[in-house]
N, C-alpha and C. Protein backbone atom coordinates (compact mmCIF):
# COMPACT_ATOMS: atom_id res chain seq x y z
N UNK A 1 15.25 13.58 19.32
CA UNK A 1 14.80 13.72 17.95
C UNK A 1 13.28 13.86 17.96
N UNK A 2 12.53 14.86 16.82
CA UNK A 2 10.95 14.77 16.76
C UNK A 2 10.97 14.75 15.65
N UNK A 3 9.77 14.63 14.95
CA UNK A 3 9.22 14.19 14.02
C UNK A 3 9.61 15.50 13.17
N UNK A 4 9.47 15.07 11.87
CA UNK A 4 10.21 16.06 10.55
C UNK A 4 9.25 16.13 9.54
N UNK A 5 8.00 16.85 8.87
CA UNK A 5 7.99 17.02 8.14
C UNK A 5 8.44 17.62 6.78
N UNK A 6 8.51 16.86 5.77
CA UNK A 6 8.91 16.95 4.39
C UNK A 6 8.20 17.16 3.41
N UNK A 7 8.65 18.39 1.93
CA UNK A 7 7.63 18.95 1.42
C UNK A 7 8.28 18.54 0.10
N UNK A 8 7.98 18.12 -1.20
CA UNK A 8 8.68 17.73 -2.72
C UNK A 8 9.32 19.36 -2.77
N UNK A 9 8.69 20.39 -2.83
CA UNK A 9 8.87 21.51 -3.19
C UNK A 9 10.31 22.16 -2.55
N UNK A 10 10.57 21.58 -1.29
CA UNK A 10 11.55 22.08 -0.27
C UNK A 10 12.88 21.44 -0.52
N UNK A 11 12.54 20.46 -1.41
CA UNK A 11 13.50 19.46 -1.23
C UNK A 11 14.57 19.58 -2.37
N UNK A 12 15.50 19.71 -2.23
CA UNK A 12 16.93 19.43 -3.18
C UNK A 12 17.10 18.34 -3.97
N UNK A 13 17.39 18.28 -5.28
CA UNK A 13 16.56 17.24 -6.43
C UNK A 13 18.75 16.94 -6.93
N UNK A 14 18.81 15.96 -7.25
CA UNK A 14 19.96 16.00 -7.94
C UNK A 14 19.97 15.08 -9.13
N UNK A 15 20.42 15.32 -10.01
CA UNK A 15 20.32 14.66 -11.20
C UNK A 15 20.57 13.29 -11.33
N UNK A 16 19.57 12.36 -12.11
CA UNK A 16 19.99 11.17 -11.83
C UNK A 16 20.24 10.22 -13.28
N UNK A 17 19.63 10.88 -14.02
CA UNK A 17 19.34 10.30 -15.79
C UNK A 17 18.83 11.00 -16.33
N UNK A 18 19.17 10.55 -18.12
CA UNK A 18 18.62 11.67 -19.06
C UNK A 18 20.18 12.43 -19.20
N UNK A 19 19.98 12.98 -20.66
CA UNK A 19 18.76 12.74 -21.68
C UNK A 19 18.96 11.35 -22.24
N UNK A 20 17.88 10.80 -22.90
CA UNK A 20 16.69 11.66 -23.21
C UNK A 20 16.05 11.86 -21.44
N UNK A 21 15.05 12.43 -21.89
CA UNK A 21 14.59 12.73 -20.75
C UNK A 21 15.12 13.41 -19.57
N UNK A 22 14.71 13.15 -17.98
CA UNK A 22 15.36 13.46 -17.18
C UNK A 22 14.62 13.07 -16.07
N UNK A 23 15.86 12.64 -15.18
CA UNK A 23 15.45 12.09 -14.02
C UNK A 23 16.25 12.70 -12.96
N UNK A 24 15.40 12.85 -11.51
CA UNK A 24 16.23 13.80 -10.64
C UNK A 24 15.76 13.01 -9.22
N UNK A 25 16.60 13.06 -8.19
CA UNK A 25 16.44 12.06 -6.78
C UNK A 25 16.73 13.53 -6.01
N UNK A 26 15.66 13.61 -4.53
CA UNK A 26 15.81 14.56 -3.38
C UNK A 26 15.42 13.66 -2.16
N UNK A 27 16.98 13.61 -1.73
CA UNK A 27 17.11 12.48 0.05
C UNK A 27 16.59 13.36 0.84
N UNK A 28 15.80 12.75 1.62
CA UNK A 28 14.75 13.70 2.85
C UNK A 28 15.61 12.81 4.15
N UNK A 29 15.40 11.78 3.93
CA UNK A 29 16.01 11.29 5.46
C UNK A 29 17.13 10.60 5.20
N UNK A 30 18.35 11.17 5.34
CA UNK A 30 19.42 10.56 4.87
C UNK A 30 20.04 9.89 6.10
N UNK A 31 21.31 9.77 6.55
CA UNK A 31 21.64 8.90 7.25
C UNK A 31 21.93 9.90 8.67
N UNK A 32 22.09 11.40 8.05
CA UNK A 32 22.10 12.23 9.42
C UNK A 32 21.04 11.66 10.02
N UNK A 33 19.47 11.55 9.97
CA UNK A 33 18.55 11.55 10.28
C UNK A 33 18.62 10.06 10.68
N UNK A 34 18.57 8.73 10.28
CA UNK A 34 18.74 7.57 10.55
C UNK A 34 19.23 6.82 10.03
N UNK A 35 20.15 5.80 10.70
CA UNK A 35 21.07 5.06 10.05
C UNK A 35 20.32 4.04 9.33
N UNK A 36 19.26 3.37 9.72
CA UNK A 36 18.35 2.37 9.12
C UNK A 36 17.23 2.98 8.45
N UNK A 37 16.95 3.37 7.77
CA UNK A 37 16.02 4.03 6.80
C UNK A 37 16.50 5.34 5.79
N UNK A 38 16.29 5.27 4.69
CA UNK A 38 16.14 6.51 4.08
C UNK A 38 15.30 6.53 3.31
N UNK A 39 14.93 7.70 2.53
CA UNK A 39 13.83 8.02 2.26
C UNK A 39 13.77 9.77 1.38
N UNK A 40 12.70 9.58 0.26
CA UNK A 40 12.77 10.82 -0.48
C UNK A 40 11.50 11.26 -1.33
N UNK A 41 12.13 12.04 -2.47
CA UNK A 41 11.26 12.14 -3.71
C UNK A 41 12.22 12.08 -4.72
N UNK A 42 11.35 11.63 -5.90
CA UNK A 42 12.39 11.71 -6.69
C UNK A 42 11.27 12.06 -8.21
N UNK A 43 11.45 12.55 -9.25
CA UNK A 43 10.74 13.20 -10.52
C UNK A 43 11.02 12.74 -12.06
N UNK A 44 10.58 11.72 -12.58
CA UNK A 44 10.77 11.28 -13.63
C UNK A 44 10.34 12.05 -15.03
N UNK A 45 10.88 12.71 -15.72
CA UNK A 45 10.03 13.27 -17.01
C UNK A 45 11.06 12.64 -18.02
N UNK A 46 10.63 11.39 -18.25
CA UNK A 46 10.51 10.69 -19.89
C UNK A 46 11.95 9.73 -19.93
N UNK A 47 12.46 10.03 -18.68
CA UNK A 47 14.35 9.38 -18.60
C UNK A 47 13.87 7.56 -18.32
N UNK A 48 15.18 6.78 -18.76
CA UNK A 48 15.19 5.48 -18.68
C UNK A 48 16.52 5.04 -17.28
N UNK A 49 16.34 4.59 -16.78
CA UNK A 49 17.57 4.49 -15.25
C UNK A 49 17.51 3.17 -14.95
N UNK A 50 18.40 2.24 -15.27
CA UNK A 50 19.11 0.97 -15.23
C UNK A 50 19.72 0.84 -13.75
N UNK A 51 19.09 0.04 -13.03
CA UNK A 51 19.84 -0.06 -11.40
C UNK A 51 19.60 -1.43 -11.03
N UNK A 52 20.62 -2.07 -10.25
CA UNK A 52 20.17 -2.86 -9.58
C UNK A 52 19.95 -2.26 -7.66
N UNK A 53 18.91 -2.62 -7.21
CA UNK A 53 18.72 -2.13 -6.32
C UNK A 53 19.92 -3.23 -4.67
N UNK A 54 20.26 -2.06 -4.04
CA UNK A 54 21.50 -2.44 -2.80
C UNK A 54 20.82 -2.64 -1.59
N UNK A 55 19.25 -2.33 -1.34
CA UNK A 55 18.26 -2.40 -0.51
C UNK A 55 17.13 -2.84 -0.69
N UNK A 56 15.79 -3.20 0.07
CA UNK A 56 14.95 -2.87 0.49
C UNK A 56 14.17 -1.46 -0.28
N UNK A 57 13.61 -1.87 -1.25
CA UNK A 57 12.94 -0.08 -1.56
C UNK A 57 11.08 -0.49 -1.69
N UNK A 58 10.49 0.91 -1.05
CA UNK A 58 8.90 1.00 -1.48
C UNK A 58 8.93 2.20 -2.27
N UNK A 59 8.44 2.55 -3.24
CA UNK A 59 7.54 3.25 -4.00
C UNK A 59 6.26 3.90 -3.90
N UNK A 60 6.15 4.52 -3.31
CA UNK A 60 4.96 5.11 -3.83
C UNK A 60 4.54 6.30 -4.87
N UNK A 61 3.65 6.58 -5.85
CA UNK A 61 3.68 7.68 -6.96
C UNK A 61 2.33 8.25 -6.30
N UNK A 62 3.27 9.70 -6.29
CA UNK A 62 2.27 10.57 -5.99
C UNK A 62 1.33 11.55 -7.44
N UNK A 63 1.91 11.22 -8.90
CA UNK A 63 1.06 12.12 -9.60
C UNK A 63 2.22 11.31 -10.81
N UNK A 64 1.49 11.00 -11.60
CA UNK A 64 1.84 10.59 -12.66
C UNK A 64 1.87 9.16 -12.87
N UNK A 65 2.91 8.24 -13.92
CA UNK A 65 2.65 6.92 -14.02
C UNK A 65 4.28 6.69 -13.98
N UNK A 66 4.63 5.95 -13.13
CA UNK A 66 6.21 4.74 -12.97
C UNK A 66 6.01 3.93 -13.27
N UNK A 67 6.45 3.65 -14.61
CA UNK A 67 7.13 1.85 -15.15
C UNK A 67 8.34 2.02 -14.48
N UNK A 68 8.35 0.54 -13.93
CA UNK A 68 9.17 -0.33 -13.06
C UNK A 68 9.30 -1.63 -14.14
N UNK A 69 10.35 -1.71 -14.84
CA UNK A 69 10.26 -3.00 -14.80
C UNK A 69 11.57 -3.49 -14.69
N UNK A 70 11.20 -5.11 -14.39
CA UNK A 70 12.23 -6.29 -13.58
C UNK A 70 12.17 -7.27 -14.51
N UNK A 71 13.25 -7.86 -14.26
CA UNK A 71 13.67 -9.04 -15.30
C UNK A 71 12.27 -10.19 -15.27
N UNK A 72 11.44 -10.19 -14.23
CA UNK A 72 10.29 -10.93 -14.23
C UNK A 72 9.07 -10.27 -14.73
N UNK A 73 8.83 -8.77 -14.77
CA UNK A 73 7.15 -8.25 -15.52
C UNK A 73 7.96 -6.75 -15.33
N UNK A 74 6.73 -6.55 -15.85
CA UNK A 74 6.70 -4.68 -16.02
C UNK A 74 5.70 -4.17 -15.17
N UNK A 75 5.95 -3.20 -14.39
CA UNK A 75 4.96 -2.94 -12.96
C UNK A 75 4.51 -1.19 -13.55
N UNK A 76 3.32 -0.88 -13.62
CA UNK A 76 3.03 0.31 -14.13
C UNK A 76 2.20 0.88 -12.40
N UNK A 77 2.86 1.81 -12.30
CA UNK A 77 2.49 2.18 -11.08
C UNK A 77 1.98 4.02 -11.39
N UNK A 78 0.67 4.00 -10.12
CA UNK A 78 0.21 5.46 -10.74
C UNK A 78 -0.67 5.65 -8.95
N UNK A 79 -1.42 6.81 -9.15
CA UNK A 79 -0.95 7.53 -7.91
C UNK A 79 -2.01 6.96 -6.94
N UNK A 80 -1.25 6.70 -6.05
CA UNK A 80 -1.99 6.15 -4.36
C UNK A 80 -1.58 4.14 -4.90
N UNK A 81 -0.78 3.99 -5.27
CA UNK A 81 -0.34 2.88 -5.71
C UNK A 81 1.29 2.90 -5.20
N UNK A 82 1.70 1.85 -4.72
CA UNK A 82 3.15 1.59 -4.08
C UNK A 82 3.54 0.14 -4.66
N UNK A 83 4.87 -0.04 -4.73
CA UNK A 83 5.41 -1.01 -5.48
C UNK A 83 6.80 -1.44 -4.23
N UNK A 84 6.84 -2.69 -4.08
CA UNK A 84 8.02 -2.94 -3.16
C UNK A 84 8.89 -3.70 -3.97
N UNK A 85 9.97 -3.49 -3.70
CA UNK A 85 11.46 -4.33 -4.72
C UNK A 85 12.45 -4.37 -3.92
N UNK A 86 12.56 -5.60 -3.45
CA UNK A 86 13.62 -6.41 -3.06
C UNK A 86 14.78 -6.26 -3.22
N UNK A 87 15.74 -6.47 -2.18
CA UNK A 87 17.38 -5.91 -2.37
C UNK A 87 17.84 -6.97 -3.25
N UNK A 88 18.45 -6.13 -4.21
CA UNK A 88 19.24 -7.29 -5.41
C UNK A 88 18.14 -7.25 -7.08
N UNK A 89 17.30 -6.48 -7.13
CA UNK A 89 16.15 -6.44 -7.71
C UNK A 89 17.18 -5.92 -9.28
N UNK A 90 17.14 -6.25 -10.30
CA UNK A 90 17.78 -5.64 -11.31
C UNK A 90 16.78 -4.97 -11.89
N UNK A 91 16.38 -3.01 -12.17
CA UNK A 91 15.09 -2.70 -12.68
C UNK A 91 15.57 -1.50 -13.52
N UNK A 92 14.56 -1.21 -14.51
CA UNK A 92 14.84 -0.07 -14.96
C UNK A 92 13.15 0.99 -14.70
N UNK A 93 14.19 2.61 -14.37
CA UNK A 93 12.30 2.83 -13.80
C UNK A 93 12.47 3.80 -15.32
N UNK A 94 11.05 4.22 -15.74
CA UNK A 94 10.96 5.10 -16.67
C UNK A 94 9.81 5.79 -16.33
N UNK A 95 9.07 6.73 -16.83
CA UNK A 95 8.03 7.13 -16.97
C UNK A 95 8.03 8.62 -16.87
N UNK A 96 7.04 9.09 -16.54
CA UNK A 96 6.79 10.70 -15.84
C UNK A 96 5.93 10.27 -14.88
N UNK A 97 6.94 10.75 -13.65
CA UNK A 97 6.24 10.94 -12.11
C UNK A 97 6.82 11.53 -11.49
N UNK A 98 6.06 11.98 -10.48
CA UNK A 98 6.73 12.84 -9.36
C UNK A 98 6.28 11.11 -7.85
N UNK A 99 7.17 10.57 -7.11
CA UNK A 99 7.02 9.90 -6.53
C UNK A 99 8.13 9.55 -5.23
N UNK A 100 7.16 9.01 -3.77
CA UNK A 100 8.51 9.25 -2.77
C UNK A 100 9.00 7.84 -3.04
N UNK A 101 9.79 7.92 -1.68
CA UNK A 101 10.58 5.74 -1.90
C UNK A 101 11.12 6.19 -0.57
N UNK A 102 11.58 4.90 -0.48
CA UNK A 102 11.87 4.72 1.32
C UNK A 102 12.61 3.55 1.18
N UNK A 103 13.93 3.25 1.90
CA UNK A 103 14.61 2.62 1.18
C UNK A 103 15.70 1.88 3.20
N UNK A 104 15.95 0.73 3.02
CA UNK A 104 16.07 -0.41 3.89
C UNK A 104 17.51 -1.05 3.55
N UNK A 105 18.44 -0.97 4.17
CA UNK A 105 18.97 -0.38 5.27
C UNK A 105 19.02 1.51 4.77
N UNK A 106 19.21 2.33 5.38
CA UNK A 106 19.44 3.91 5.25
C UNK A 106 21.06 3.94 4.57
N UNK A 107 21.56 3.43 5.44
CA UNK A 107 23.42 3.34 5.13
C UNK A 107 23.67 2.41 4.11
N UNK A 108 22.58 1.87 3.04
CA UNK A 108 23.59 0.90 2.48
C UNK A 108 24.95 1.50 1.31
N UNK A 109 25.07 2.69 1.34
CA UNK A 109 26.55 2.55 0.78
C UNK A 109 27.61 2.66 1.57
N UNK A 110 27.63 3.02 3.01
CA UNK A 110 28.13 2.70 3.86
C UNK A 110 28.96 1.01 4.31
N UNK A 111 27.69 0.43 4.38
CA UNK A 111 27.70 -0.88 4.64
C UNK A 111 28.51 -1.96 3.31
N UNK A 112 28.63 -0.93 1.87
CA UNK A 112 28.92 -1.63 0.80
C UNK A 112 30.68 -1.78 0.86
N UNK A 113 30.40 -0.28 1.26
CA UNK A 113 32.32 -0.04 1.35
C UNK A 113 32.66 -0.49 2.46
N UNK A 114 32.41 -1.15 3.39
CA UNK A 114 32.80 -1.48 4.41
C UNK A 114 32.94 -3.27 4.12
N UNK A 115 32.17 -3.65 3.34
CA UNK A 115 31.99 -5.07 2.58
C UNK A 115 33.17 -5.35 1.79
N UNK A 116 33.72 -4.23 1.54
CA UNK A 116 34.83 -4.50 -0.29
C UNK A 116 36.37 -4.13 0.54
């Protein structure tokens, strides 16, 4: 294996929320690539997305502003700024951004169905 660069532009976006708004997720390193890590971009314009998180996730926003918020504060995140959230994290993200994430274990829906 060598190293892979990844471009937002190259990348395959799939719908994730919205309307209102709209929210769209593009997996760059999915589990072909490694079983313990994944990793992407993903593009917020104005959508609200209710998750509890199954991993390990970082944030970083590359151009715009991500509200994050958690049952404990509201995290306003904006660009060259990264946010880490804990597996089990209950959050809703909103905002307009274009931003990557990287996410701990790679397989966790793997690992979920294998749990149940």
């Amino acid at each position: 294996m060598t190293a892979i660069k990844f471009d937002h532009i190259d990348t395959a976006f799939t719908h994730r929320g919205g309307p209102p708004g709209h929210a769209e997720v593009g997996r760059t390193v999915s589990t072909e690539l490694s079983e313990t890590m994944g990793a992407g971009f993903a593009r917020w314009e104005g959508a609200e997305v209710e998750w509890t998180v199954k991993y390990d996730e970082v944030i970083f926003v590359i151009t715009g502003e991500l509200i994050v918020e958690t049952r404990e504060e509201t995290h306003i995140i904006t660009p060259g700024q990264m946010l880490w959230l804990p597996n089990g994290t209950w959050l809703k993200y909103r905002g307009h951004a274009l931003f990557g994430y990287a996410v701990y274990p790679g397989n966790w829906k793997a690992l979920l169905e294998q749990s149940s």
